[in-house]
N, C-alpha and C. Protein backbone atom coordinates (compact mmCIF):
# COMPACT_ATOMS: atom_id res chain seq x y z
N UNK A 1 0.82 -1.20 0.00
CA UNK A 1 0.00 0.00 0.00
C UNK A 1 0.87 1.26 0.00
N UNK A 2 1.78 1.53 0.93
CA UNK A 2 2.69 2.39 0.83
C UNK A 2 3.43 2.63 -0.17
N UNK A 3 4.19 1.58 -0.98
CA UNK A 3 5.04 1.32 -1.82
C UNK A 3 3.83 1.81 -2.90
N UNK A 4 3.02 1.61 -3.17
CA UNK A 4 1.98 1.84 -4.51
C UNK A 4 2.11 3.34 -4.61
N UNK A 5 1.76 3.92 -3.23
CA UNK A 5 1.73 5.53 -2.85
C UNK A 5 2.78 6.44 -3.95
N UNK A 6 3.80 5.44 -2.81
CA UNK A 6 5.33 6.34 -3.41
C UNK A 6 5.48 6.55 -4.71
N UNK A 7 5.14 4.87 -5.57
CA UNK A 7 5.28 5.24 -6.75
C UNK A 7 4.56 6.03 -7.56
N UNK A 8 3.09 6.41 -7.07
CA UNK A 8 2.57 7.45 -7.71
C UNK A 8 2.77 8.56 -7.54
N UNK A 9 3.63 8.79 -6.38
CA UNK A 9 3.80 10.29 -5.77
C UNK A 9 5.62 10.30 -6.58
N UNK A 10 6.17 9.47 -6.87
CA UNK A 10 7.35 9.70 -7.64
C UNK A 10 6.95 10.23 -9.31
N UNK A 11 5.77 8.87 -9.94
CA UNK A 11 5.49 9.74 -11.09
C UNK A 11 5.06 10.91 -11.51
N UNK A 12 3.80 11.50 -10.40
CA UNK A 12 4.00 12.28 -10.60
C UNK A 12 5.16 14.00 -10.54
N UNK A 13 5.52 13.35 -9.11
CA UNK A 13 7.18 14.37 -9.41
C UNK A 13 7.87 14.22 -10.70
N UNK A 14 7.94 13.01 -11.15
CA UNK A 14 8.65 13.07 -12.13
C UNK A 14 8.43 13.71 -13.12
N UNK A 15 6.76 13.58 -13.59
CA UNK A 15 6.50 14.02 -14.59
C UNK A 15 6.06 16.03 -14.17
N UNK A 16 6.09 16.32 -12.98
CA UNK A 16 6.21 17.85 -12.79
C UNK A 16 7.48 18.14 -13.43
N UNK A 17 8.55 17.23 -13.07
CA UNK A 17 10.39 18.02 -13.24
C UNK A 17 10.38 18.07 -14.79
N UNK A 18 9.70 17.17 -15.46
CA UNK A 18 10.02 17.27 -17.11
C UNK A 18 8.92 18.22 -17.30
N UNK A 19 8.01 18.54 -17.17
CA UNK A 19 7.17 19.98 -17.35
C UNK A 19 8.08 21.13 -17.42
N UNK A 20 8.62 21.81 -15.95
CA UNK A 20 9.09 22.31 -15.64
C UNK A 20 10.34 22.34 -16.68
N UNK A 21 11.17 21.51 -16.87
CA UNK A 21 12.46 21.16 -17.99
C UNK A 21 11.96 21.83 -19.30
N UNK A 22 10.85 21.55 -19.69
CA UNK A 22 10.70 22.23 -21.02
C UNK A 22 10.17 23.46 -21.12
N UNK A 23 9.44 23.85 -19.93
CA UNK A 23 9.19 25.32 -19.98
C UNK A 23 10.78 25.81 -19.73
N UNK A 24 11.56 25.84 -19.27
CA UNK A 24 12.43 26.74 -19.06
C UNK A 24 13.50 26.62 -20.00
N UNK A 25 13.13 25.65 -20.89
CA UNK A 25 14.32 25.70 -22.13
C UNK A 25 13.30 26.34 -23.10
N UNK A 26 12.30 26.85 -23.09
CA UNK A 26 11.34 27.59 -23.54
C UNK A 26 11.95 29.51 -24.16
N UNK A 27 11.96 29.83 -24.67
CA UNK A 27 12.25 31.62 -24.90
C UNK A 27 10.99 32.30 -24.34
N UNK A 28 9.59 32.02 -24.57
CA UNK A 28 8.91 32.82 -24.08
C UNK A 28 7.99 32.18 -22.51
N UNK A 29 9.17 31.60 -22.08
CA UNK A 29 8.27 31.32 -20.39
C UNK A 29 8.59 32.66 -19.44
N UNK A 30 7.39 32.64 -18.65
CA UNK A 30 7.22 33.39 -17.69
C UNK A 30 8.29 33.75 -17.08
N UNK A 31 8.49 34.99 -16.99
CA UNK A 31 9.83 35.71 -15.96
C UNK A 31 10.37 35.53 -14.70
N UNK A 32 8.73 34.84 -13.66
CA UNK A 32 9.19 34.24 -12.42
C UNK A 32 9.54 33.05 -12.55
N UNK A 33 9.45 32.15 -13.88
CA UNK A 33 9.97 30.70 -13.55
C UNK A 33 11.73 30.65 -13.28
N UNK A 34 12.22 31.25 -14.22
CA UNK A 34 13.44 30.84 -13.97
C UNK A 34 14.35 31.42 -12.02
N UNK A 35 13.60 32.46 -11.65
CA UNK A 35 14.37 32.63 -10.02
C UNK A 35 13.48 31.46 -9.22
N UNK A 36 12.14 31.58 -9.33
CA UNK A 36 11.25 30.67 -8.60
C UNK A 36 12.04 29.22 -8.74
N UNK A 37 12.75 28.66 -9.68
CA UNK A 37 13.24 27.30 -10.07
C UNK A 37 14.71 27.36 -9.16
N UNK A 38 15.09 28.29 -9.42
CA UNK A 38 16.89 28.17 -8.51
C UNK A 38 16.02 28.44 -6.96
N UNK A 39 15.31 29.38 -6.92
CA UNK A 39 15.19 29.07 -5.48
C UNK A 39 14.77 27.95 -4.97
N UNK A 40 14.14 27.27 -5.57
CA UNK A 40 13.79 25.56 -5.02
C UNK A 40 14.59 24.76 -4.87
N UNK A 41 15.80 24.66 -5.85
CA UNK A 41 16.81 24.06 -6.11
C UNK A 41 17.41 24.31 -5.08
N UNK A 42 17.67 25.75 -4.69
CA UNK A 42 18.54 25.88 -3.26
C UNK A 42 18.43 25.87 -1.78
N UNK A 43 16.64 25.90 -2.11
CA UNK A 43 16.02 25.24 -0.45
C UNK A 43 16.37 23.49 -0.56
N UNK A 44 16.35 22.79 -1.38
CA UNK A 44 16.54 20.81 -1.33
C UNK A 44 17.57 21.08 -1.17
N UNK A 45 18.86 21.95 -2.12
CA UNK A 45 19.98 21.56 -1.67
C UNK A 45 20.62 22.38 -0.54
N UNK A 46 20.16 22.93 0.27
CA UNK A 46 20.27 23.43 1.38
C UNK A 46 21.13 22.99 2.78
N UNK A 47 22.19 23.42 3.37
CA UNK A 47 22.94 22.77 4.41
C UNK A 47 22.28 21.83 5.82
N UNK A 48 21.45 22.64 5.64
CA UNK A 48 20.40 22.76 7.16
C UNK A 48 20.03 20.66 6.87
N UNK A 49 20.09 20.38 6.01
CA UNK A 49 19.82 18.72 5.31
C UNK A 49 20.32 18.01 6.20
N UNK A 50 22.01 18.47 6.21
CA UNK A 50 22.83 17.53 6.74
C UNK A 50 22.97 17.83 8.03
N UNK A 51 22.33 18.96 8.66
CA UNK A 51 22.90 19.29 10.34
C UNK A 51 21.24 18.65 10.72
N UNK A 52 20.09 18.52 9.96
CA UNK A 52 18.87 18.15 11.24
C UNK A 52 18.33 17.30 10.07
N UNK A 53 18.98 15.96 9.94
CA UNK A 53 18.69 14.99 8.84
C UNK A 53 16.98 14.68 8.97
N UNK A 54 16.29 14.34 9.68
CA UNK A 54 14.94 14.15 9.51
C UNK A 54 14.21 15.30 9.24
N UNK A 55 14.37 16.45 9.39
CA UNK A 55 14.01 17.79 8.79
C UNK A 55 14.07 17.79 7.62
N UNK A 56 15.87 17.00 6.78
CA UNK A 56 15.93 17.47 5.68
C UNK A 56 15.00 16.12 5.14
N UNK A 57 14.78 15.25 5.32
CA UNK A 57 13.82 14.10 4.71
C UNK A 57 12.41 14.51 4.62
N UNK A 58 11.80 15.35 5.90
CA UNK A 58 10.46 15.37 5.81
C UNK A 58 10.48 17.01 4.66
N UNK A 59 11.35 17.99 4.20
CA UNK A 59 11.18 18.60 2.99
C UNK A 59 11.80 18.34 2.04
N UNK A 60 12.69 17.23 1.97
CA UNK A 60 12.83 16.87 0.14
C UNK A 60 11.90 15.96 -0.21
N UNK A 61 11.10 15.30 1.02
CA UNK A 61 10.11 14.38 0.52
C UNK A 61 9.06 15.14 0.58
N UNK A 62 8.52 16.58 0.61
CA UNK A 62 7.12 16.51 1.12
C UNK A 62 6.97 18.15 0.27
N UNK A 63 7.88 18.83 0.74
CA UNK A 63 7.75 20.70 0.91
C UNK A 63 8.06 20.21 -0.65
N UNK A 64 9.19 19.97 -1.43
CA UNK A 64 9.66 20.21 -2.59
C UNK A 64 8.49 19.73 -3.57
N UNK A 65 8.56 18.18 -3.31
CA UNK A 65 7.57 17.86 -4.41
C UNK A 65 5.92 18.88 -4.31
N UNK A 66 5.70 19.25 -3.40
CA UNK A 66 4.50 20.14 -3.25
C UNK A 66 4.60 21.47 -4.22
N UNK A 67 5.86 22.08 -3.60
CA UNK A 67 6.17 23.71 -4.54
C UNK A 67 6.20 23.45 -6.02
N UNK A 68 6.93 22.10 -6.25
CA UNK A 68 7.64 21.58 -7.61
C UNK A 68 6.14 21.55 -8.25
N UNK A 69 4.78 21.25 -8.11
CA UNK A 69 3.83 20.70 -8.47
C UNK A 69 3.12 22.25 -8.67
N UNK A 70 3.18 23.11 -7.52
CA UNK A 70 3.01 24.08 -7.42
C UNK A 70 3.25 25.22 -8.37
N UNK A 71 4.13 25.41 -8.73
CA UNK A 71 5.07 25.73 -9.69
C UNK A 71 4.55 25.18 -11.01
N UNK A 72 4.02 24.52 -11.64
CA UNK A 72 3.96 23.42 -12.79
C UNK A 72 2.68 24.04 -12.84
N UNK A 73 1.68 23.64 -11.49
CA UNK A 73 0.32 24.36 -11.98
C UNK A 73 0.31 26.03 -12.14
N UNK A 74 0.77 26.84 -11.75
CA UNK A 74 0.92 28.07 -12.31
C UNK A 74 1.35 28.75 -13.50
N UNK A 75 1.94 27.18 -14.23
CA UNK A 75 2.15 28.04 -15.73
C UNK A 75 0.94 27.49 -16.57
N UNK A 76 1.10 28.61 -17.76
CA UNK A 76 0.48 28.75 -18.55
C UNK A 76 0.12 27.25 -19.47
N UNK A 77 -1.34 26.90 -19.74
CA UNK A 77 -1.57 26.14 -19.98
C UNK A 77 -0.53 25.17 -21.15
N UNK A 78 0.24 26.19 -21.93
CA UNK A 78 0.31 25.82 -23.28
C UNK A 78 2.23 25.18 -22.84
N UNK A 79 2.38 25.16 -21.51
CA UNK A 79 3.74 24.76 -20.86
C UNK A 79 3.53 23.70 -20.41
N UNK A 80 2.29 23.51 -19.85
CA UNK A 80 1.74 22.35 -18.83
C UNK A 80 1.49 20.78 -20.44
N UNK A 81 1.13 21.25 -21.27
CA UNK A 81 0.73 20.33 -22.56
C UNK A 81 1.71 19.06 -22.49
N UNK A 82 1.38 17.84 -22.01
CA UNK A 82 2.15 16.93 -22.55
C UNK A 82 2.47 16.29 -23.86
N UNK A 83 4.03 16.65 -24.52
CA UNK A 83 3.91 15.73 -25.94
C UNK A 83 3.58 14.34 -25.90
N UNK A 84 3.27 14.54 -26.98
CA UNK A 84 3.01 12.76 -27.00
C UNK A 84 3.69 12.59 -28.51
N UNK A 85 4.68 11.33 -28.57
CA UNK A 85 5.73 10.95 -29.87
C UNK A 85 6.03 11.99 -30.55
N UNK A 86 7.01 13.25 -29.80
CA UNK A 86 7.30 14.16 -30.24
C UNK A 86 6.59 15.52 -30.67
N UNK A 87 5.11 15.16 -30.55
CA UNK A 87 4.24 16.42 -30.78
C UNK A 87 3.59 16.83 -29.47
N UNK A 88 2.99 17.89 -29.42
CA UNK A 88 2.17 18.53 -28.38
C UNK A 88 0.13 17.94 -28.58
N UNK A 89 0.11 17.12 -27.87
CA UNK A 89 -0.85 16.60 -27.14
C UNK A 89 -1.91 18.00 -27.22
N UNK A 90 -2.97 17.97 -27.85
CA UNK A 90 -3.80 19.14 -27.49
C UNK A 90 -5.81 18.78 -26.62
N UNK A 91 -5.92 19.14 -26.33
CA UNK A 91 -7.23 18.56 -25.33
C UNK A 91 -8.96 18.98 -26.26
N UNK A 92 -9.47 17.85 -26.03
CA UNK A 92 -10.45 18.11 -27.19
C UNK A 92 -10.25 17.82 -28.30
């Protein structure tokens, strides 16, 4: 039951980080993605990890994937589009 969890809570992280990956190799994405993205990057990789280790487990497992998702739903629909075999997937 747990193990089922994780793996859905990994796919979907996973599939937020490749969202996120192609909006920002993007020219016309939003102006807050690219600081909003290093700042996330630098709260997970953050020192505070290694001095209060269950702190740093309960936010790389919990706070990140939340913002990371967070983040993903705030862009613009046409960022969020999953390709499908190289094209853009359109709805309807």
């Amino acid at each position: 039951m747990i193990v089922k969890r994780l793996f859905g809570l990994w796919k979907v992280v996973r599939n937020d980080g490749l969202v996120l990956w192609r909006a920002l190799r993007q020219p016309d994405r939003p102006r807050w993605l690219m600081p909003v993205t290093v700042l996330l990057a630098l709260y997970a990789l953050e020192p505070f990890n290694v001095a209060i280790p269950l702190m740093g487990l309960v936010d790389d497992g919990v706070l990140v994937p939340l913002v990371l998702h967070l983040i993903v739903q705030c862009l613009p629909l046409r960022f969020r589009e999953t390709p499908v075999n190289g094209s853009v997937a359109r709805a309807g």
